[in-house]
Protein backbone atom coordinates (compact mmCIF):
# COMPACT_ATOMS: atom_id res chain seq x y z
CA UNK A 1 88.15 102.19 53.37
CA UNK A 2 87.49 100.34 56.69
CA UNK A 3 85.28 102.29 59.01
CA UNK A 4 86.94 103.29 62.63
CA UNK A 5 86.91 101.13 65.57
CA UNK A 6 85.89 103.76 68.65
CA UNK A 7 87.37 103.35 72.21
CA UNK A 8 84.96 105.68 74.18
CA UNK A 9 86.47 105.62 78.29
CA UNK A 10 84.19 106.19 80.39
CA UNK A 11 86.67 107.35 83.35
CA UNK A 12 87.43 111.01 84.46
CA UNK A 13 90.21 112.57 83.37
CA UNK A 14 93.38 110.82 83.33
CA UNK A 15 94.64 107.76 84.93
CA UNK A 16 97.15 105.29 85.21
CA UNK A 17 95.88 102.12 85.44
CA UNK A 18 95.55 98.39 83.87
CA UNK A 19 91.94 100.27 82.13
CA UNK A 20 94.12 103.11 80.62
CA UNK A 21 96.71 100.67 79.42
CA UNK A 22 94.85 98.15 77.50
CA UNK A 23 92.93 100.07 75.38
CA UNK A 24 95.48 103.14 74.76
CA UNK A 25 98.38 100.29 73.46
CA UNK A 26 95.23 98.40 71.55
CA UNK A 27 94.63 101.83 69.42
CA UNK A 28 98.05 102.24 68.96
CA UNK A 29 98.69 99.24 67.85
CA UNK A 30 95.71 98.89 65.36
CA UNK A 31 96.41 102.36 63.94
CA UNK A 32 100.16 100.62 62.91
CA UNK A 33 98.22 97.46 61.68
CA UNK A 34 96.40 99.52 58.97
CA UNK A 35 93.15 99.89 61.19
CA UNK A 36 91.66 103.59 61.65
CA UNK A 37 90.91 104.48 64.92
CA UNK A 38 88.83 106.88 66.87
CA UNK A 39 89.36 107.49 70.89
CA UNK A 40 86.19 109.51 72.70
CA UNK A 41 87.73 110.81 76.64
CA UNK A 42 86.68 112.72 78.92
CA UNK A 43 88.96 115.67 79.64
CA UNK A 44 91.32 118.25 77.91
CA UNK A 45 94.24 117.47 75.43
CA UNK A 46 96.49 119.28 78.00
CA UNK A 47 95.76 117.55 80.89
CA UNK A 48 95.59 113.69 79.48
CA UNK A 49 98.50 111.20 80.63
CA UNK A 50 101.30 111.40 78.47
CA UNK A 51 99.88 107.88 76.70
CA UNK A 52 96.65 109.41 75.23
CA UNK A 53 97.98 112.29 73.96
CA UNK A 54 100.86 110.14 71.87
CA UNK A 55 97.85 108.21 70.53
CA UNK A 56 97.88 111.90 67.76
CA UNK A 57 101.06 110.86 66.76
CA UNK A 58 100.52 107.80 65.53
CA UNK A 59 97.44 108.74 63.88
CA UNK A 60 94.03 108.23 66.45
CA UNK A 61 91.42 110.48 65.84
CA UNK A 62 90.98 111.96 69.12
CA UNK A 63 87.77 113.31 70.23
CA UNK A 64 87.89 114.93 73.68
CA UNK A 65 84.64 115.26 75.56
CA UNK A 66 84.11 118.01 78.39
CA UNK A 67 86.07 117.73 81.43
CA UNK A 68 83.71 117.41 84.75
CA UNK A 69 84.61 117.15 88.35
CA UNK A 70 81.93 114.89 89.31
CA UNK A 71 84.19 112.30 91.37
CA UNK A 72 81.16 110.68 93.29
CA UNK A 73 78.58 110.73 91.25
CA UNK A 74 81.78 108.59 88.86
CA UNK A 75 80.99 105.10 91.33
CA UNK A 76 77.39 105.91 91.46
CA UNK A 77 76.36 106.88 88.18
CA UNK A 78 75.39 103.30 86.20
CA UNK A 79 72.70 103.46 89.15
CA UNK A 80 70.23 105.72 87.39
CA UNK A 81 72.12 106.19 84.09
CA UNK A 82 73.81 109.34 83.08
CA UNK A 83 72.70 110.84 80.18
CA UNK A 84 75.55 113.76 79.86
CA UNK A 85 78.29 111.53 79.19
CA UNK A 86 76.06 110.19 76.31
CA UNK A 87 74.95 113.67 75.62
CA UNK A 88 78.95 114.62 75.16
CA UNK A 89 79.72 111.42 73.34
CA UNK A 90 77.38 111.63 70.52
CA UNK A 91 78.50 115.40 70.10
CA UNK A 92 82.14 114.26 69.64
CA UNK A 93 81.65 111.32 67.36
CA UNK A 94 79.77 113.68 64.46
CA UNK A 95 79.10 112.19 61.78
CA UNK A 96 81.69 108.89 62.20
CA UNK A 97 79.85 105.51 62.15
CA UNK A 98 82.19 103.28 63.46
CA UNK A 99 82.67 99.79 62.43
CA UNK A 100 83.16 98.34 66.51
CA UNK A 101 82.35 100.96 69.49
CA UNK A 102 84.54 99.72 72.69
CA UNK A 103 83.56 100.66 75.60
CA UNK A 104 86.30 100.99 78.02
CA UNK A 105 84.21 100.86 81.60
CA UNK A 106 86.38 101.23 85.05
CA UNK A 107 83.61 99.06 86.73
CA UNK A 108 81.63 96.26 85.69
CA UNK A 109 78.67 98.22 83.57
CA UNK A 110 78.96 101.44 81.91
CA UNK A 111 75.98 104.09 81.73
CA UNK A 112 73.04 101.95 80.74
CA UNK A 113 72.14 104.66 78.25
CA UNK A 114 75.80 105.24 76.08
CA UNK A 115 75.46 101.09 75.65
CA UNK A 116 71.21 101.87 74.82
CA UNK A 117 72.96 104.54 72.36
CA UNK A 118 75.16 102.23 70.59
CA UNK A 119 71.91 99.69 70.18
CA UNK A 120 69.76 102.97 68.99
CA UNK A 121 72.10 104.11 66.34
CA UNK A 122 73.17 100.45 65.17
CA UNK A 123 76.58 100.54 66.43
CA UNK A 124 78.24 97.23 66.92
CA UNK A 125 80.05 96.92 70.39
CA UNK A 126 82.09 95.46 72.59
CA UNK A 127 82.68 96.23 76.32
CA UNK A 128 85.41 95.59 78.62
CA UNK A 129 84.77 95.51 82.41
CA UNK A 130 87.80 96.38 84.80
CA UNK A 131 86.26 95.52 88.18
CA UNK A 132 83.11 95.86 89.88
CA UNK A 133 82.01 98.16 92.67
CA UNK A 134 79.13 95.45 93.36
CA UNK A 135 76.34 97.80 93.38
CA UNK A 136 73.40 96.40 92.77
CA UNK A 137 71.16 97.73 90.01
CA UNK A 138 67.32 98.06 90.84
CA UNK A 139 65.03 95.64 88.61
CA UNK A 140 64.23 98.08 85.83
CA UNK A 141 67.78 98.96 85.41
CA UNK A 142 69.09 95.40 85.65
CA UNK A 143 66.21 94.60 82.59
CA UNK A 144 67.55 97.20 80.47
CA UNK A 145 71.26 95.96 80.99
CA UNK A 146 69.70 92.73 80.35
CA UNK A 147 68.34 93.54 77.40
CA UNK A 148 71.34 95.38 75.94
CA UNK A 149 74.23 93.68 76.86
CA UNK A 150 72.84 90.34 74.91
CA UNK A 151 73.35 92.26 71.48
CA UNK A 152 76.83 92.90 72.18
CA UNK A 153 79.26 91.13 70.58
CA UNK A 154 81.39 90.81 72.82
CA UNK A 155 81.67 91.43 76.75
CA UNK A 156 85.39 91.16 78.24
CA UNK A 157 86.44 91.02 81.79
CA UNK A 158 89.41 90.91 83.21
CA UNK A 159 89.07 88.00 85.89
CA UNK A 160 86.41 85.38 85.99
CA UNK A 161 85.57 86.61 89.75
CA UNK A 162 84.71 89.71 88.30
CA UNK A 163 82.52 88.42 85.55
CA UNK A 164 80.62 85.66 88.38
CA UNK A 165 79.49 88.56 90.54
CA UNK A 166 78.23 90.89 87.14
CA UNK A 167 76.21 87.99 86.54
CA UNK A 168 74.46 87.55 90.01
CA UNK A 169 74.11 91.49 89.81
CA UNK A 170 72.12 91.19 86.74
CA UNK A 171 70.27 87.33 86.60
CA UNK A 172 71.90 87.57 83.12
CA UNK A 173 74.36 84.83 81.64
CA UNK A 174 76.73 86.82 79.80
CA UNK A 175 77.68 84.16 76.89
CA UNK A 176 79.08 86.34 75.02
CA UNK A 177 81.86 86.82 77.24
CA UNK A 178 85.70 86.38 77.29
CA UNK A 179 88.54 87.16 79.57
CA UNK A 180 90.90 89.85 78.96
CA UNK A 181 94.59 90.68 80.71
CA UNK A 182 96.25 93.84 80.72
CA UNK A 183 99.55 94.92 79.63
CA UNK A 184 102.61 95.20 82.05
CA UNK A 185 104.35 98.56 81.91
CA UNK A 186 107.97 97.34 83.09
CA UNK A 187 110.42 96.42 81.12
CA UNK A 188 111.95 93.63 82.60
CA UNK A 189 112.61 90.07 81.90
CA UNK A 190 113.67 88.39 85.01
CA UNK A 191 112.77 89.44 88.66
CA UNK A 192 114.85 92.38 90.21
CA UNK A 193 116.87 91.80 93.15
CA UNK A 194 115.78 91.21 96.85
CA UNK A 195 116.25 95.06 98.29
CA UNK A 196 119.22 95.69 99.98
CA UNK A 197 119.12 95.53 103.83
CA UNK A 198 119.80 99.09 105.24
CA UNK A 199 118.50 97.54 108.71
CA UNK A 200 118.51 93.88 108.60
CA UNK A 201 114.92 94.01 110.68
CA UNK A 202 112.82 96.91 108.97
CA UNK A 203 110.28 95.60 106.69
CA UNK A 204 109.40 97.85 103.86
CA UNK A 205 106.04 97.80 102.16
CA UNK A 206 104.61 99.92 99.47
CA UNK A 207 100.85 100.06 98.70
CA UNK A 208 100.60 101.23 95.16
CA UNK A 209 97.53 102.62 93.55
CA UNK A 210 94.82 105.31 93.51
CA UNK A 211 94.66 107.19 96.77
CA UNK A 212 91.42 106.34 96.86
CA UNK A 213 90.22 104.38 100.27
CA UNK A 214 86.36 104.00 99.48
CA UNK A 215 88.00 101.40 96.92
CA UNK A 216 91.30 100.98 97.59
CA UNK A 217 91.05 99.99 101.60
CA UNK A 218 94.18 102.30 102.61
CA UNK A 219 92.63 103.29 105.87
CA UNK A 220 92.13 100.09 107.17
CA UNK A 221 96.04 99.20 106.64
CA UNK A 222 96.39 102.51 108.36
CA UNK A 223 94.29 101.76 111.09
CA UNK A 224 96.20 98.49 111.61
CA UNK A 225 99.32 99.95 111.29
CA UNK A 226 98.13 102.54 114.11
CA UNK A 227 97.91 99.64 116.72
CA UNK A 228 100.26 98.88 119.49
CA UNK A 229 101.26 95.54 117.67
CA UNK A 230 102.76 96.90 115.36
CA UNK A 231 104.23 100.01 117.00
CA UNK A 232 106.79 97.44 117.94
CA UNK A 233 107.90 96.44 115.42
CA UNK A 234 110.71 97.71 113.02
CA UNK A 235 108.73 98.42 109.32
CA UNK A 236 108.31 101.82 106.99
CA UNK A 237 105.22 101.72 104.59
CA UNK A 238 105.36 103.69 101.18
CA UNK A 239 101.89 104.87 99.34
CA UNK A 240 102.75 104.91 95.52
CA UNK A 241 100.23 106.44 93.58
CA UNK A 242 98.04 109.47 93.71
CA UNK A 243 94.44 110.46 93.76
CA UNK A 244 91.74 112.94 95.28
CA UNK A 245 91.77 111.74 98.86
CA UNK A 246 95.29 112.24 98.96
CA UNK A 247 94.97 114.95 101.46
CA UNK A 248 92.49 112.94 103.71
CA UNK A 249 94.83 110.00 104.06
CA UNK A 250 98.01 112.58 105.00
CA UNK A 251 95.58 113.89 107.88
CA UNK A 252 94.75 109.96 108.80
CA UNK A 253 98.17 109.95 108.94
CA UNK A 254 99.38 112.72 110.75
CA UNK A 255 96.26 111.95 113.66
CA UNK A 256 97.39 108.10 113.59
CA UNK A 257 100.67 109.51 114.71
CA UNK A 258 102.53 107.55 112.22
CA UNK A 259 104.45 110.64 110.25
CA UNK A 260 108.00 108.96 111.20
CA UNK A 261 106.72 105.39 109.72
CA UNK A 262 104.50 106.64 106.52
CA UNK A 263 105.23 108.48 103.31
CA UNK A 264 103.77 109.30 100.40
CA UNK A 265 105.90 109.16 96.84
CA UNK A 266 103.51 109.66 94.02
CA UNK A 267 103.96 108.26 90.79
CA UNK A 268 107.00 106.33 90.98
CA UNK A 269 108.43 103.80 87.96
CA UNK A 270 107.23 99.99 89.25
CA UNK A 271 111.35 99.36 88.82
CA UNK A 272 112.29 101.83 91.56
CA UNK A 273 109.50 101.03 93.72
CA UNK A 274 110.41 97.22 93.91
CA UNK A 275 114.15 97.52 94.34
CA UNK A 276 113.14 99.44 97.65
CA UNK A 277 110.38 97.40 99.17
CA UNK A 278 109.88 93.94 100.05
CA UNK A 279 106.38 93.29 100.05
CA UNK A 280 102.72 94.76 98.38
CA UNK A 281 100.19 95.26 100.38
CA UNK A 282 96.73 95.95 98.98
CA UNK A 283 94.23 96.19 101.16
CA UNK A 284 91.31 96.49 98.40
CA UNK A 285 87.76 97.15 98.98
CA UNK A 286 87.26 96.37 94.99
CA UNK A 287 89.50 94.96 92.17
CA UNK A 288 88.91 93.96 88.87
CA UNK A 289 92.88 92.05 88.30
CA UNK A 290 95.10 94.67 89.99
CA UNK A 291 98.25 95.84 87.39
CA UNK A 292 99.78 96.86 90.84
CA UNK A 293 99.28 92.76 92.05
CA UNK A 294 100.69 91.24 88.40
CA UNK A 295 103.61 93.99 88.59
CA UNK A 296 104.97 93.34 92.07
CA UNK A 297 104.56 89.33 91.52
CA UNK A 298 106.43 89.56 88.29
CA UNK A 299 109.38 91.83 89.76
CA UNK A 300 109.66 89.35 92.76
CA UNK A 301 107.99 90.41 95.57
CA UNK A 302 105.00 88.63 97.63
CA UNK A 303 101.88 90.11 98.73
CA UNK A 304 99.18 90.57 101.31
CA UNK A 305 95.58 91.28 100.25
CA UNK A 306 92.35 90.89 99.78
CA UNK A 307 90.41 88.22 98.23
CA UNK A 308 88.34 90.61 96.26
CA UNK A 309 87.71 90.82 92.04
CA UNK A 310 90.56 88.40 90.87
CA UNK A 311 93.43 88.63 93.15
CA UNK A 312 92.77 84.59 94.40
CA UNK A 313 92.87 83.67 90.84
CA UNK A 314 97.03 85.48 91.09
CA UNK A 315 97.89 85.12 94.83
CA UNK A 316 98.21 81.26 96.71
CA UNK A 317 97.38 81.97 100.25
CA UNK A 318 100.65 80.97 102.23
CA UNK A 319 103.23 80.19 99.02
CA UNK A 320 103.17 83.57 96.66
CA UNK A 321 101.66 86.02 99.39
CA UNK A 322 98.73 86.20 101.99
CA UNK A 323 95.04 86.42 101.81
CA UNK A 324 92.48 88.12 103.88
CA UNK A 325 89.03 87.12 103.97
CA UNK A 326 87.45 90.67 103.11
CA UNK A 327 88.19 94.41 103.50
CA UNK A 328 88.25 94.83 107.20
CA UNK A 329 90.27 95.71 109.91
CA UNK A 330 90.02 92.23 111.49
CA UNK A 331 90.85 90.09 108.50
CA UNK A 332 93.66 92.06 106.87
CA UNK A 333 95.18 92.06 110.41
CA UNK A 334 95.22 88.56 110.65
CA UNK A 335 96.60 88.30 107.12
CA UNK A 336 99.48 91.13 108.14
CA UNK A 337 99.89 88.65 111.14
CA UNK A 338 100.65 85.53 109.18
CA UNK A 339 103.00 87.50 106.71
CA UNK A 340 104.87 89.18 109.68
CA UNK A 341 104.97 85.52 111.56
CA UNK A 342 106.80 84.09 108.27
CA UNK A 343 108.71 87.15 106.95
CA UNK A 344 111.81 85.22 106.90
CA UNK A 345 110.13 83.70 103.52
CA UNK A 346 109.68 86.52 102.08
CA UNK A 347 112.30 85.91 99.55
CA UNK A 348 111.57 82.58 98.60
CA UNK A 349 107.61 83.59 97.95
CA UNK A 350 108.55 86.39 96.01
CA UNK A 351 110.21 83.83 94.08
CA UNK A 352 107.22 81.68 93.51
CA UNK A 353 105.11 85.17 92.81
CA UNK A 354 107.43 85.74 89.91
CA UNK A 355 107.33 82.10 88.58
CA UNK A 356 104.00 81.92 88.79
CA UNK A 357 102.91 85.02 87.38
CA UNK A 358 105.06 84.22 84.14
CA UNK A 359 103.16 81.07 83.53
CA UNK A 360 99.76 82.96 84.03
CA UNK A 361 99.86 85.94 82.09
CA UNK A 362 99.96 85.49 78.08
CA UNK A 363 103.11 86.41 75.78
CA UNK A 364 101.53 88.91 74.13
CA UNK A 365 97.89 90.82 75.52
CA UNK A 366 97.66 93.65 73.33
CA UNK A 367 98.11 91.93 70.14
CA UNK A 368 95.70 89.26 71.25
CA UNK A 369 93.44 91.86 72.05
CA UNK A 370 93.55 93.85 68.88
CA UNK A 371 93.13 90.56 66.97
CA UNK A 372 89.99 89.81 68.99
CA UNK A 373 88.40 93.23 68.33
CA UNK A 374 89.38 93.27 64.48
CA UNK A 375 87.32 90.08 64.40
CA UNK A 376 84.44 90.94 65.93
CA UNK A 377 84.83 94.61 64.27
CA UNK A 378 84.73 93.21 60.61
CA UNK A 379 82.34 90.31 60.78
């Protein structure tokens, strides 16, 4: 009998993004090709997303590690390595010897000592990078990343801006590497109707994603938004999404004064968001390829943000959406200026967003990347 394959996330509890997604739909659909599977997480059974807890039904072997609050030390912790999520990974696995570990990482390295693990104990792996915080390892670390990540068999990104900057980070040509999409979650073959006009003039925008601003930018769109520009001007803004500076951004909001202008939904289905608003805007400190950016593009709707991770290798600055220069105040203004100067083209870029983004993303991203993983898994 085939040994497992082993998805061990490195992320905190449970989310919902493109990270979650790809490897949660790759186990489940290797499990139903005849391929045993194992799934290390952090966190309890009750409290997973509704995806990784139907990975028991269709036979995963699920191995929960210790849940741990430990939010900060989450962006922070490839800097020195972090030997208790090792610590908890090797006491869930047991015994198992799996036939490809795959690392799931949220940034662009995971604990330098879980990959050292996988070398110590012979484990073949894999891992797949989902954006990069671009902190820079010191020397000795970046030797040791070095060192490791050229005996794995295969290192997957998910945008070639992502993979570029790992590689400055490091002074390491990663030629082992490959590029990897994620999976849409909508159901939808054609783009969904331009949103009714309840005032001819308002502009609606939703900003979707983690309520998280150290990467997620969403108080500099507030601090924008807070200017007398814009005060002006008829527009409602929507965060979608939730996170644990959800509270901080409602009191940015309430001493912005912009209560009557700003709301906050939660988790809401990427259909119901995008027959409501016109326009995305992510404001981004970090990316790795946004599943908020492909998901608005292929419903039809444009997009301002910012060239970070691989959102220029999605958005064309003036034709699918608008482009700031980085993550501050002053260039996501101007960007929010050029959209709001042509938002009578709205429309017609959302149309080119969903064209384009059909003819970028692949037919089929989970079975390509189960087939790429069962080859390098039984070499």
């Amino acid at each position: 009998m085939k040994e497992k394959i082993l998805f061990i996330t490195t992320s905190a509890g449970a989310s919902r993004g493109g990270s979650e997604e790809l490897w949660t739909q790759a186990a489940g659909l290797l499990v139903k090709q005849g391929v045993p599977v194992a799934a290390s997480f952090q966190g309890r059974r009750t409290a997973l997303d509704q995806r990784i807890s139907d990975l028991s039904r269709v036979g995963v072997d699920l191995r929960p590690r210790p849940a741990k609050p430990s939010l900060v030390a989450l962006a922070r912790r490839y800097m020195t390595g972090n030997a208790q999520i090792t610590i908890d990974v090797e006491r869930s696995l047991g015994n198992l010897r799996p036939s490809l570990v795959v690392i799931s990482e949220g940034g662009a390295f995971p604990p330098i000592d879980l990959v050292e693990m996988c070398v110590a104990r012979s484990f073949p792996f894999a891992v797949v990078a989902h954006g990069n915080f671009e902190i820079w390892p010191a020397d000795d670390l970046a030797a040791r990343y070095r060192k490791a990540f050229s005996l794995a068999r295969r290192y997957f990104f998910v945008s070639e801006a992502n993979r570029a900057v790992a590689e400055k980070q490091l002074g390491h040509l990663f030629d082992n590497a490959e590029i990897v999409r994620n999976p849409l979650t909508i159901a939808i073959d054609s783009p969904l109707p331009w949103p009714p006009a309840a005032d001819a003039d308002e502009l609606r925008m939703a900003c979707v994603g983690r309520l998280d601003p150290g990467t997620k930018g969403q108080d500099i769109l507030l601090e924008i938004l807070a200017g007398p520009d814009w005060a002006k001007r008829k527009w409602r803004l929507t965060f979608c999404g939730d996170g644990y500076n959800k509270d901080l951004l409602k009191r940015l909001v309430n001493r912005l004064k912009l209560n009557d202008r700003v709301s906050f939904a939660g988790h809401v289905a990427v259909e119901e968001i995008w027959r409501d608003h016109h326009l995305l805007v992510m404001p981004s400190r970090h990316e790795g390829m946004p599943l908020a950016l492909v998901e608005a593009m292929f419903s039809g709707r444009p997009v301002v943000a910012t060239n970070v991770g691989g959102i220029a290798e999605l958005v064309k600055d003036g034709f699918t959406g608008f482009l700031a220069e980085a993550a501050v105040a002053e260039c996501f203004s101007r960007a929010l200026e050029r959209m709001w100067v042509e938002r009578d083209r709205l429309q017609e870029m959302g149309n080119l967003a969903a064209t384009s983004i059909r003819e970028f993303l692949p037919n089929d991203p989970i079975g390509i990347f189960a087939r790429k993983l069962k080859d390098i898994a039984y070499l």
